[in-house]
C-alpha atoms as a PDB file:
ATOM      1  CA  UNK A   1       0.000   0.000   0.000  1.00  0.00           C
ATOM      2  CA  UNK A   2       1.455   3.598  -1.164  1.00  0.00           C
ATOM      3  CA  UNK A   3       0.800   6.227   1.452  1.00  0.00           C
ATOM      4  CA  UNK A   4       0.762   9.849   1.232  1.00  0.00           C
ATOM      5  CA  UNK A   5       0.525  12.054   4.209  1.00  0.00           C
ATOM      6  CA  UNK A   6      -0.228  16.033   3.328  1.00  0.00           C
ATOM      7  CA  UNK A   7       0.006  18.047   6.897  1.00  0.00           C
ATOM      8  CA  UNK A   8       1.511  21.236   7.470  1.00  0.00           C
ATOM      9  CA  UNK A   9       2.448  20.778  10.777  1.00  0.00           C
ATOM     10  CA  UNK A  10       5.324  18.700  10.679  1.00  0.00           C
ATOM     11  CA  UNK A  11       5.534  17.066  13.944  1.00  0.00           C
ATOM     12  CA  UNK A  12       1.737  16.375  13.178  1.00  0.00           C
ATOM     13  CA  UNK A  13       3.012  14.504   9.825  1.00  0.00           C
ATOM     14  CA  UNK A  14       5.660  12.674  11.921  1.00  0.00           C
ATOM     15  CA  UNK A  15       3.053  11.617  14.627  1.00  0.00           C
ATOM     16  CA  UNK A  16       0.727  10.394  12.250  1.00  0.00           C
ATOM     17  CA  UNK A  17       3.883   8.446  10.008  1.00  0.00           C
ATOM     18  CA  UNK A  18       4.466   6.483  13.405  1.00  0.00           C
ATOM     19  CA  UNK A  19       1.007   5.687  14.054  1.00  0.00           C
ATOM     20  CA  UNK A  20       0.415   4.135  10.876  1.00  0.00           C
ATOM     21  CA  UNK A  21       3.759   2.592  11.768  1.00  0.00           C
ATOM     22  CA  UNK A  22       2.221   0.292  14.441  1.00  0.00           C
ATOM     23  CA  UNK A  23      -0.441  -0.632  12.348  1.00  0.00           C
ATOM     24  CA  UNK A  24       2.234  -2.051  10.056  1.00  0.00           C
ATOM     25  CA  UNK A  25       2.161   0.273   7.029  1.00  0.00           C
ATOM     26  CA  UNK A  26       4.405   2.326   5.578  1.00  0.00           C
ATOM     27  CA  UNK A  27       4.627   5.921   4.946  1.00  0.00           C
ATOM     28  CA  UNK A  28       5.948   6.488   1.146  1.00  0.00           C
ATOM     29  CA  UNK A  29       6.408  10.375   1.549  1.00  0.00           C
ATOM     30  CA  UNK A  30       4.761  13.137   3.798  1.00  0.00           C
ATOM     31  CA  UNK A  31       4.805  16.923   1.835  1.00  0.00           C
ATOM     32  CA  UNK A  32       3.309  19.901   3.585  1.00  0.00           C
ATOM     33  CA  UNK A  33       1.882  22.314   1.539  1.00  0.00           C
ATOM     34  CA  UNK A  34      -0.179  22.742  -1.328  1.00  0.00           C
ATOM     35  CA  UNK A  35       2.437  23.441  -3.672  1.00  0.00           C
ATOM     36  CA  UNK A  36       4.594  20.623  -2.808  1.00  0.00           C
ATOM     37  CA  UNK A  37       1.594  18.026  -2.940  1.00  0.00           C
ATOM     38  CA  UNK A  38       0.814  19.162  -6.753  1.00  0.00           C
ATOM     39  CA  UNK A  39       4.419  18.832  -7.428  1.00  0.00           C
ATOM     40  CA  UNK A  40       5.092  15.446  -5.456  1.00  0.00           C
ATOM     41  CA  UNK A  41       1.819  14.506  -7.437  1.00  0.00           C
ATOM     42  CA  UNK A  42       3.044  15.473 -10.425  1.00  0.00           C
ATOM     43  CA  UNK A  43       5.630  13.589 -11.070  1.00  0.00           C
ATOM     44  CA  UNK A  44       4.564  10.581  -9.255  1.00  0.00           C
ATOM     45  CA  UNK A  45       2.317   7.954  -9.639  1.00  0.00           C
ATOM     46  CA  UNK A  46      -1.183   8.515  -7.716  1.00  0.00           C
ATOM     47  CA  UNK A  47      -1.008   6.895  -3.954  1.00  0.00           C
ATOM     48  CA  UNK A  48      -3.230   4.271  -3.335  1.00  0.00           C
ATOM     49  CA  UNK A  49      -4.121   6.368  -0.180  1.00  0.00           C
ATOM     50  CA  UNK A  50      -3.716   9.984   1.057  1.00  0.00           C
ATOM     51  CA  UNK A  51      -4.184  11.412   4.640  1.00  0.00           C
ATOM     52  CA  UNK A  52      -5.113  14.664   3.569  1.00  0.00           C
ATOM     53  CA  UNK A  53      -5.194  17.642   5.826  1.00  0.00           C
ATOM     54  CA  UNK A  54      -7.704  20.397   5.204  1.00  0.00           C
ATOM     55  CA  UNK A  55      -6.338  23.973   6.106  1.00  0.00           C
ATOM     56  CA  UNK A  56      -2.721  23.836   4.997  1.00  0.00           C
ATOM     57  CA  UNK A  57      -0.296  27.051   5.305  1.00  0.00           C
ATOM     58  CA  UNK A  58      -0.772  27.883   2.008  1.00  0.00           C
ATOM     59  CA  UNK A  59      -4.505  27.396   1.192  1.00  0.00           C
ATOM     60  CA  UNK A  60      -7.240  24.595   1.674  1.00  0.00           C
ATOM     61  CA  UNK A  61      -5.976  21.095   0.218  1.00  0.00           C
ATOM     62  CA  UNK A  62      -9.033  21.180  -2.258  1.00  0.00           C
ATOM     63  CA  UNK A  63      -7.134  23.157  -4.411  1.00  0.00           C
ATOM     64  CA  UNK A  64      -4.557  20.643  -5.228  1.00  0.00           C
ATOM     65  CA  UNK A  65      -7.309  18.846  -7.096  1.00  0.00           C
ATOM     66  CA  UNK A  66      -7.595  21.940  -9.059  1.00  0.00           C
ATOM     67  CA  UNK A  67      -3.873  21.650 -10.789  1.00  0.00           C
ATOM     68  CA  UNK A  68      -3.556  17.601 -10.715  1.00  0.00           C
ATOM     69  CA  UNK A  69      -5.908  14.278 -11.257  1.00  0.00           C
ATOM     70  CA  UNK A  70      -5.277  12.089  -8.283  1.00  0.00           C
ATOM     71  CA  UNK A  71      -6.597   8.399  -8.255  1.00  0.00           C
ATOM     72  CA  UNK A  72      -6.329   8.001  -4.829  1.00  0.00           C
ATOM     73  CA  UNK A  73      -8.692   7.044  -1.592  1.00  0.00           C
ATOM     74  CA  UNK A  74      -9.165   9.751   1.136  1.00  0.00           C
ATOM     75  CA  UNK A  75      -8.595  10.380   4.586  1.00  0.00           C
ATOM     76  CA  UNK A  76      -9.076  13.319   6.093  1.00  0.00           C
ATOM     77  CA  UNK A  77      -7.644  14.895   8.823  1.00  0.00           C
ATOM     78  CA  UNK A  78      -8.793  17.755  10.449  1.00  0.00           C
ATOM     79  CA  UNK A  79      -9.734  20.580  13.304  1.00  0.00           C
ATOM     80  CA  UNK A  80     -13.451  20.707  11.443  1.00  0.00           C
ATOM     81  CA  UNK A  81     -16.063  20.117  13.673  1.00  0.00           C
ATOM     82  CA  UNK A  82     -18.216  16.510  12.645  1.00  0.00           C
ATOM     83  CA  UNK A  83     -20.891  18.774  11.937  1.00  0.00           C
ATOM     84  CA  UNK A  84     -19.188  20.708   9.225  1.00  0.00           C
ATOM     85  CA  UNK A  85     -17.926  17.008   8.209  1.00  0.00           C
ATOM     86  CA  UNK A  86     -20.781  15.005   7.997  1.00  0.00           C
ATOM     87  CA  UNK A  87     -21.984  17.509   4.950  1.00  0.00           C
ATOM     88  CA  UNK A  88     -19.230  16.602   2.780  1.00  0.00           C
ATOM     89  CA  UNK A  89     -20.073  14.675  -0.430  1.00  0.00           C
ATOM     90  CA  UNK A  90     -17.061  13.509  -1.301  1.00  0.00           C
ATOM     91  CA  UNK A  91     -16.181   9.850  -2.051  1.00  0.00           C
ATOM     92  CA  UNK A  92     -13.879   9.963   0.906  1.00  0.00           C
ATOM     93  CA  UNK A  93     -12.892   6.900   3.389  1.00  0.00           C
ATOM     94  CA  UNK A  94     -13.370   8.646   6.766  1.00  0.00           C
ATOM     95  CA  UNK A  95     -11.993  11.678   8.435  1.00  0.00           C
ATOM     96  CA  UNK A  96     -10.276  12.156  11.447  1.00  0.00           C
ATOM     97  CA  UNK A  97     -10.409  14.765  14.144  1.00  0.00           C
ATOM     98  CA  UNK A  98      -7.300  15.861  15.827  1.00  0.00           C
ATOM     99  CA  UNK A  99      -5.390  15.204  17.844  1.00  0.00           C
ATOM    100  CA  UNK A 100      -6.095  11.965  15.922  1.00  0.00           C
ATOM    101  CA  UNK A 101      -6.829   8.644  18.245  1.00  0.00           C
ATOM    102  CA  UNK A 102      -4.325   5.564  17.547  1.00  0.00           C
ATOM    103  CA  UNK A 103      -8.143   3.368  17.883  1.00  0.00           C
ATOM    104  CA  UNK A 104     -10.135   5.562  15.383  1.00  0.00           C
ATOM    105  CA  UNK A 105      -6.974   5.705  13.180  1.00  0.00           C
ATOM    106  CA  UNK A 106      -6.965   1.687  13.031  1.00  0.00           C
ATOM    107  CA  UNK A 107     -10.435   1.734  12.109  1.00  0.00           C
ATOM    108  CA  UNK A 108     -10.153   4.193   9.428  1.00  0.00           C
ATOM    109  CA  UNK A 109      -7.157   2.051   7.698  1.00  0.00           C
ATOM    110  CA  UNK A 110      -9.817  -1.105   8.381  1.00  0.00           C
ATOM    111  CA  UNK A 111     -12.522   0.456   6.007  1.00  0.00           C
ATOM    112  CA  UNK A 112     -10.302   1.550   3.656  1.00  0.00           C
ATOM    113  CA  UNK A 113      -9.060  -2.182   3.458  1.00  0.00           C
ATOM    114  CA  UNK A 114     -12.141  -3.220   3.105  1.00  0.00           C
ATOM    115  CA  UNK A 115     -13.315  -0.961   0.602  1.00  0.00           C
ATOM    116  CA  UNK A 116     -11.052  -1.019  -1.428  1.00  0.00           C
ATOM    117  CA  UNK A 117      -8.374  -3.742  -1.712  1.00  0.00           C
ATOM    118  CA  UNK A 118     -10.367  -6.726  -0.370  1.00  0.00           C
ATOM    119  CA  UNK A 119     -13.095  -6.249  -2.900  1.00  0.00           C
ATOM    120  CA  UNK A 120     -10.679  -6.675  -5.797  1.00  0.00           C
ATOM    121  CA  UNK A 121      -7.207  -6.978  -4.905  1.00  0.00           C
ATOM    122  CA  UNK A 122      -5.367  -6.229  -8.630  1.00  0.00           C
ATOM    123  CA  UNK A 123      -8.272  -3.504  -9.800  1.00  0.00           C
ATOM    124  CA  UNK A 124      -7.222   0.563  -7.914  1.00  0.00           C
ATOM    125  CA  UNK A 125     -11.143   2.070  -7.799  1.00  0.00           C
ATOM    126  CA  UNK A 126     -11.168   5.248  -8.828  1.00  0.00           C
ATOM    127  CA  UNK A 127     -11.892   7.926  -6.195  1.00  0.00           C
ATOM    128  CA  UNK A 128     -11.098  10.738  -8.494  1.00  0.00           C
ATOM    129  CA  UNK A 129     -13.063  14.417  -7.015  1.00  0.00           C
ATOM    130  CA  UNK A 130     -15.835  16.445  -9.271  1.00  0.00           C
ATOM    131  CA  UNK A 131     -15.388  20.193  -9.678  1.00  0.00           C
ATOM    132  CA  UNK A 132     -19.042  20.206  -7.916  1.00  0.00           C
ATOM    133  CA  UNK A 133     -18.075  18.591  -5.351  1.00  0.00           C
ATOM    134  CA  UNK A 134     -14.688  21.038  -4.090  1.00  0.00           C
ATOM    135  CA  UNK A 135     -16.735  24.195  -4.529  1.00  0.00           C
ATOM    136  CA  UNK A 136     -19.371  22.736  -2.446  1.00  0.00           C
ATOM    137  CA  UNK A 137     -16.824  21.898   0.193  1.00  0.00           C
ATOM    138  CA  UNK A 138     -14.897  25.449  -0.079  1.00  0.00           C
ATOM    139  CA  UNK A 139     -17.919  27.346   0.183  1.00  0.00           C
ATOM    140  CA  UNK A 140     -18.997  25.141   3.344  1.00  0.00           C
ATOM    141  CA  UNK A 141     -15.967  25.402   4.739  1.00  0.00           C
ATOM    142  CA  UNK A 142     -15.511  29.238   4.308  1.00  0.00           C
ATOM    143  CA  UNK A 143     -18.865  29.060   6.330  1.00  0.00           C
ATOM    144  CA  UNK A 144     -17.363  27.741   9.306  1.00  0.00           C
ATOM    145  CA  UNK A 145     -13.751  28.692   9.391  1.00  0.00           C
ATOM    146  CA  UNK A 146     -13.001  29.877  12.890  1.00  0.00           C
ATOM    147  CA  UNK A 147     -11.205  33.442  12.598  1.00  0.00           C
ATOM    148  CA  UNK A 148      -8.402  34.188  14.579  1.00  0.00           C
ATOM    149  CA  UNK A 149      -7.452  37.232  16.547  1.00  0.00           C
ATOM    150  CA  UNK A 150      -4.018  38.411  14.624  1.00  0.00           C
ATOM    151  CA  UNK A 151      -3.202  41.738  15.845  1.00  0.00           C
ATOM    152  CA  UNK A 152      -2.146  43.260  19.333  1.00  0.00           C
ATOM    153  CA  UNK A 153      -1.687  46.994  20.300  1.00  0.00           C
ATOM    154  CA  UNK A 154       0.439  48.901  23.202  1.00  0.00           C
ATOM    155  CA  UNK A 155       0.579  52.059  24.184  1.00  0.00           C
ATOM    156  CA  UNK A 156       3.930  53.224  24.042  1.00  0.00           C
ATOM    157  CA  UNK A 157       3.856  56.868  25.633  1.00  0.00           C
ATOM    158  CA  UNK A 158       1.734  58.917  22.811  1.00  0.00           C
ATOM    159  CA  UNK A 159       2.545  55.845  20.383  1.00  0.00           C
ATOM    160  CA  UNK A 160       0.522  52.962  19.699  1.00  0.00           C
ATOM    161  CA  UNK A 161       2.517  49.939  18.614  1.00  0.00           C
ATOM    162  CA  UNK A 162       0.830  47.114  16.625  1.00  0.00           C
ATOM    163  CA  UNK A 163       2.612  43.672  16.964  1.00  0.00           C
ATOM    164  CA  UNK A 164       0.944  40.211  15.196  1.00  0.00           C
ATOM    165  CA  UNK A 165       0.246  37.327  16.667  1.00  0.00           C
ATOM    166  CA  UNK A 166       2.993  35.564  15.421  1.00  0.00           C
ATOM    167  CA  UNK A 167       5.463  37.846  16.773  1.00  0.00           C
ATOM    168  CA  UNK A 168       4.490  37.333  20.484  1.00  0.00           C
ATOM    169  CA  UNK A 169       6.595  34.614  22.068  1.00  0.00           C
ATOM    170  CA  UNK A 170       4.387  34.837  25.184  1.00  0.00           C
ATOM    171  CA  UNK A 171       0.921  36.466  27.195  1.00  0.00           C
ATOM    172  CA  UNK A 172       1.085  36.391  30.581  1.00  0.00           C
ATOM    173  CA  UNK A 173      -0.093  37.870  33.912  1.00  0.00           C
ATOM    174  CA  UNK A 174       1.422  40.333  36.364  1.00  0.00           C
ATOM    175  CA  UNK A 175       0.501  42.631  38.820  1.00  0.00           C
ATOM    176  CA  UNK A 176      -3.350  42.435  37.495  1.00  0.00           C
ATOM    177  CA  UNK A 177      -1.762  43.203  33.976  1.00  0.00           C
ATOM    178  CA  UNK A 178      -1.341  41.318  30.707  1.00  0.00           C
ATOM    179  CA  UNK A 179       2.054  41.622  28.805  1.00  0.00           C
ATOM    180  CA  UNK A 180       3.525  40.361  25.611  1.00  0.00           C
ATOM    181  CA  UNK A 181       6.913  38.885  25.466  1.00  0.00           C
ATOM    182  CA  UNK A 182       8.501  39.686  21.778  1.00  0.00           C
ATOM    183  CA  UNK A 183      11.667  37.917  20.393  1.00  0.00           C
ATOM    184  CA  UNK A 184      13.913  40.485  21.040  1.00  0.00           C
ATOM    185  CA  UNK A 185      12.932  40.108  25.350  1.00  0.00           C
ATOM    186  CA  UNK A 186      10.783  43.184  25.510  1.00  0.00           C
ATOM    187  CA  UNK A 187       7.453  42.897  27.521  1.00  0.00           C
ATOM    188  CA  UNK A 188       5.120  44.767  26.713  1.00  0.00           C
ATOM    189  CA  UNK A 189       1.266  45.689  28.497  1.00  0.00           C
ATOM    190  CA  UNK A 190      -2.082  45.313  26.347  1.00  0.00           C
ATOM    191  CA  UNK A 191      -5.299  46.189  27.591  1.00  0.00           C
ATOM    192  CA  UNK A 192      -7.123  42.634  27.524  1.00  0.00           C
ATOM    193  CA  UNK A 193      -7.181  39.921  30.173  1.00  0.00           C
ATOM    194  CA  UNK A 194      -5.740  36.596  29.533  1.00  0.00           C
ATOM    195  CA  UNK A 195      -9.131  34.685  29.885  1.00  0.00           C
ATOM    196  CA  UNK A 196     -10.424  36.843  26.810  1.00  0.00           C
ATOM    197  CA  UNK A 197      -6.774  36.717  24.796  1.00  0.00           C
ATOM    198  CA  UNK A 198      -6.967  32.459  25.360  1.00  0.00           C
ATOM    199  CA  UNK A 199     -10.133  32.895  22.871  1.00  0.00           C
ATOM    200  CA  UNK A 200      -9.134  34.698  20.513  1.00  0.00           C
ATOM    201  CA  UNK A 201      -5.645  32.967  19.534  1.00  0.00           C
ATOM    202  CA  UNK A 202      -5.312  30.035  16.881  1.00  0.00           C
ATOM    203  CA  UNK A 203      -4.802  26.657  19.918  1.00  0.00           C
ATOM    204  CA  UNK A 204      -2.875  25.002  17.032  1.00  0.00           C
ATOM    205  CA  UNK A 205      -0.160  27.977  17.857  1.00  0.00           C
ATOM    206  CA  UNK A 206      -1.223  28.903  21.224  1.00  0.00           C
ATOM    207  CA  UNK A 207      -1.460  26.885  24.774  1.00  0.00           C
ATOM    208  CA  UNK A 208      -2.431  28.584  28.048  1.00  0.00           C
ATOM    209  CA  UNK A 209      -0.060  26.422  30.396  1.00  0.00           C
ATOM    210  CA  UNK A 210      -1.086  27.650  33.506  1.00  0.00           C
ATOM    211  CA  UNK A 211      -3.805  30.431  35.105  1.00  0.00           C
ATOM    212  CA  UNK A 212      -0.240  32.866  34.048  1.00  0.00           C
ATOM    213  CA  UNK A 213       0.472  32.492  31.147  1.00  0.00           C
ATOM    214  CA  UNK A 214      -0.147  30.878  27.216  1.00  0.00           C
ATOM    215  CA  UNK A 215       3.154  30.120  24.889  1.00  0.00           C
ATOM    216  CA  UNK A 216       3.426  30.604  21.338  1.00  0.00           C
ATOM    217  CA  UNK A 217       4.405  26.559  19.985  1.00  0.00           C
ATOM    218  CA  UNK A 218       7.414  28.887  17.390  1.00  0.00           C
ATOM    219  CA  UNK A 219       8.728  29.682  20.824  1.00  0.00           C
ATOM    220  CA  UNK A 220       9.782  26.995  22.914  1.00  0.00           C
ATOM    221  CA  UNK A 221      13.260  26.606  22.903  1.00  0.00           C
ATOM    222  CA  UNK A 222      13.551  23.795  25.493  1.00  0.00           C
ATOM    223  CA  UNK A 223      11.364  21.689  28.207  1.00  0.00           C
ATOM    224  CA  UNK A 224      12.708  20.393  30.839  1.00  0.00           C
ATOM    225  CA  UNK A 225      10.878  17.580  33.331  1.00  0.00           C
ATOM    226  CA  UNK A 226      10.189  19.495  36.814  1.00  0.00           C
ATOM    227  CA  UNK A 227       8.931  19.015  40.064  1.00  0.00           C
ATOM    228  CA  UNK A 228       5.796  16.822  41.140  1.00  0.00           C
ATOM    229  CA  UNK A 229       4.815  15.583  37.391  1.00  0.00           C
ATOM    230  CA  UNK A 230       5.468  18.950  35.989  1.00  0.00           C
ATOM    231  CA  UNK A 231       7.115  20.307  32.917  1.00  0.00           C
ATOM    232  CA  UNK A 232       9.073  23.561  32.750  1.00  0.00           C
ATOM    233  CA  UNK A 233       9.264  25.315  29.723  1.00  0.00           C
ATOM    234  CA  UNK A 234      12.144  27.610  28.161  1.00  0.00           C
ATOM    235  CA  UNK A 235      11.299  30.491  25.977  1.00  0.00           C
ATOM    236  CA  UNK A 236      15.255  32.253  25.366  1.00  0.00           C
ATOM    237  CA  UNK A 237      13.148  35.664  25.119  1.00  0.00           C
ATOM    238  CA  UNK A 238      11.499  35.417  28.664  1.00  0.00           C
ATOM    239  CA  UNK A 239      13.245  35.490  32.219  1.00  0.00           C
ATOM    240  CA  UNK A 240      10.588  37.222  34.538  1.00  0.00           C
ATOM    241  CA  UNK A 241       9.816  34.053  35.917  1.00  0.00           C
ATOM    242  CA  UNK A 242       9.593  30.019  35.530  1.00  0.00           C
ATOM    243  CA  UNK A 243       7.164  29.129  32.740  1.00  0.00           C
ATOM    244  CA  UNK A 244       5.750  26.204  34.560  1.00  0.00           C
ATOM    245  CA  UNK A 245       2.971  23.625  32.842  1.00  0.00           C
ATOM    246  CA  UNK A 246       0.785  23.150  35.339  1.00  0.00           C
ATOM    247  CA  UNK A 247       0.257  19.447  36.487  1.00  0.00           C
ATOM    248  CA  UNK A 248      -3.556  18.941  35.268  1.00  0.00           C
ATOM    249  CA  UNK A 249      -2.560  20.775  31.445  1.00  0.00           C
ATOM    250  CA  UNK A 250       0.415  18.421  31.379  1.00  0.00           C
ATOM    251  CA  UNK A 251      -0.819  15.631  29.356  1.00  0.00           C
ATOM    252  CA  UNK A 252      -3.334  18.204  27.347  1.00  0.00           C
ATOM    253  CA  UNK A 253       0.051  19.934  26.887  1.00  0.00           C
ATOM    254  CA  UNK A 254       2.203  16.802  25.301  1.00  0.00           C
ATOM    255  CA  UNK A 255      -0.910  16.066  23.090  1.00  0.00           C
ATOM    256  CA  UNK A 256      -0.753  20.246  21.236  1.00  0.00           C
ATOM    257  CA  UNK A 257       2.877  19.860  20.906  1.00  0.00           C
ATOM    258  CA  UNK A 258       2.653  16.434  18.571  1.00  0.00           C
ATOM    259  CA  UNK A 259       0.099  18.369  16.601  1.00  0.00           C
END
């Protein structure tokens, strides 16, 4: 069995590779954009299955349909909610939610094996996707894409500074205030609490690791095993105090950092 994985996140795409790993299969490639699936695609024969993540960094997989034919079966994996799912019309195998389950994983390979290799073992069915069928899925996903917060502001005497989300190592709590740690080790205080900021940031990026403070995933440098089950973690940019993952997020914690 040939077995594509397309995920942007790489230590998602890794994750998944050693899952499927216990089940006994074998990842051929993983790629992790849009671009790189239509040019792995290309130039190589169609899988006989694809794990195929939705929202990739540089548009929604559909898209790849729109530059290459694939003859390939379908598994999804996503953030989607099953009610978004459950309106797709595509001749897809399953999907699965993340953080994916090693149990519904196993199942989805199951169906696929039953499908489509124990009903004629020499013959590849076609699963090829209809234009119909992609814009029907774009548009319902457009519907129901979560948008992110992406933008910050500080007052900076008479200045206000704008800084993106991606720039911010760090929010945490002080003093009844909320700062922003930047790459550069400035801190700097917004006018939002942290209970409102943990809802407005992407949680693929973001992870509140205690009632003090939420950690951008681009800036861990290092974690390091602490006291009484805990983890400690090390952002280079950050030395107010010890960035400590609270016992109860710990295993929450382990789970957003494999994707």
């Amino acid at each position: 069995m040939n077995i594509l994985i397309v995920e942007d996140e790489k230590p998602a795409a890794r994750r998944l590779t050693r899952m499927l790993e216990k089940l006994g299969l074998q990842v051929d490639t993983a790629v992790h954009s849009v671009k790189e699936s239509v040019e792995y695609l290309s130039s190589n024969e169609s899988p006989d299955l694809i794990f195929l993540d939705i929202q990739l960094s540089d548009g929604l997989s559909f898209e790849i349909f729109d530059h290459v034919d694939v003859d390939s079966a379908i598994i999804f994996t996503t953030a989607y909610d099953e009610y978004a799912l459950k309106a797709f019309k595509l001749n897809s195998i399953d999907y699965l939610l993340k953080p994916i389950d090693a149990e519904e994983l196993e199942q989805a390979v199951d169906k696929y094996k039953l499908r489509f290799r124990e009903s004629d073992e020499n013959q590849k069915l076609s699963t090829k996707i209809s234009p119909a069928d992609l814009q029907q899925i774009a548009a319902l996903l457009n519907g129901n894409t979560t948008s992110y917060k992406n933008r910050y502001t500080t007052k900076i005497g008479e200045h206000i500074k704008l800084f993106t989300a991606d720039e911010i190592q760090l929010f945490y709590s002080e003093n009844k205030g909320t700062y922003i740690n930047l790459p550069n080790g400035r801190n700097y205080l917004i006018d939002s609490k942290l209970e409102l900021v943990e809802t407005e940031l992407d949680p693929q990026k973001f992870f509140r690791i205690s009632r003090q403070a939420i950690v951008h995933v681009d800036g861990i440098a290092d974690i390091i095993a602490y006291t009484n089950s805990r983890l400690k973690v090390i952002i280079d940019s950050f030395s107010e105090f010890d960035l400590i993952v609270s016992r109860e997020r710990v295993k929450d914690f382990k789970q957003w950092l494999e994707g």
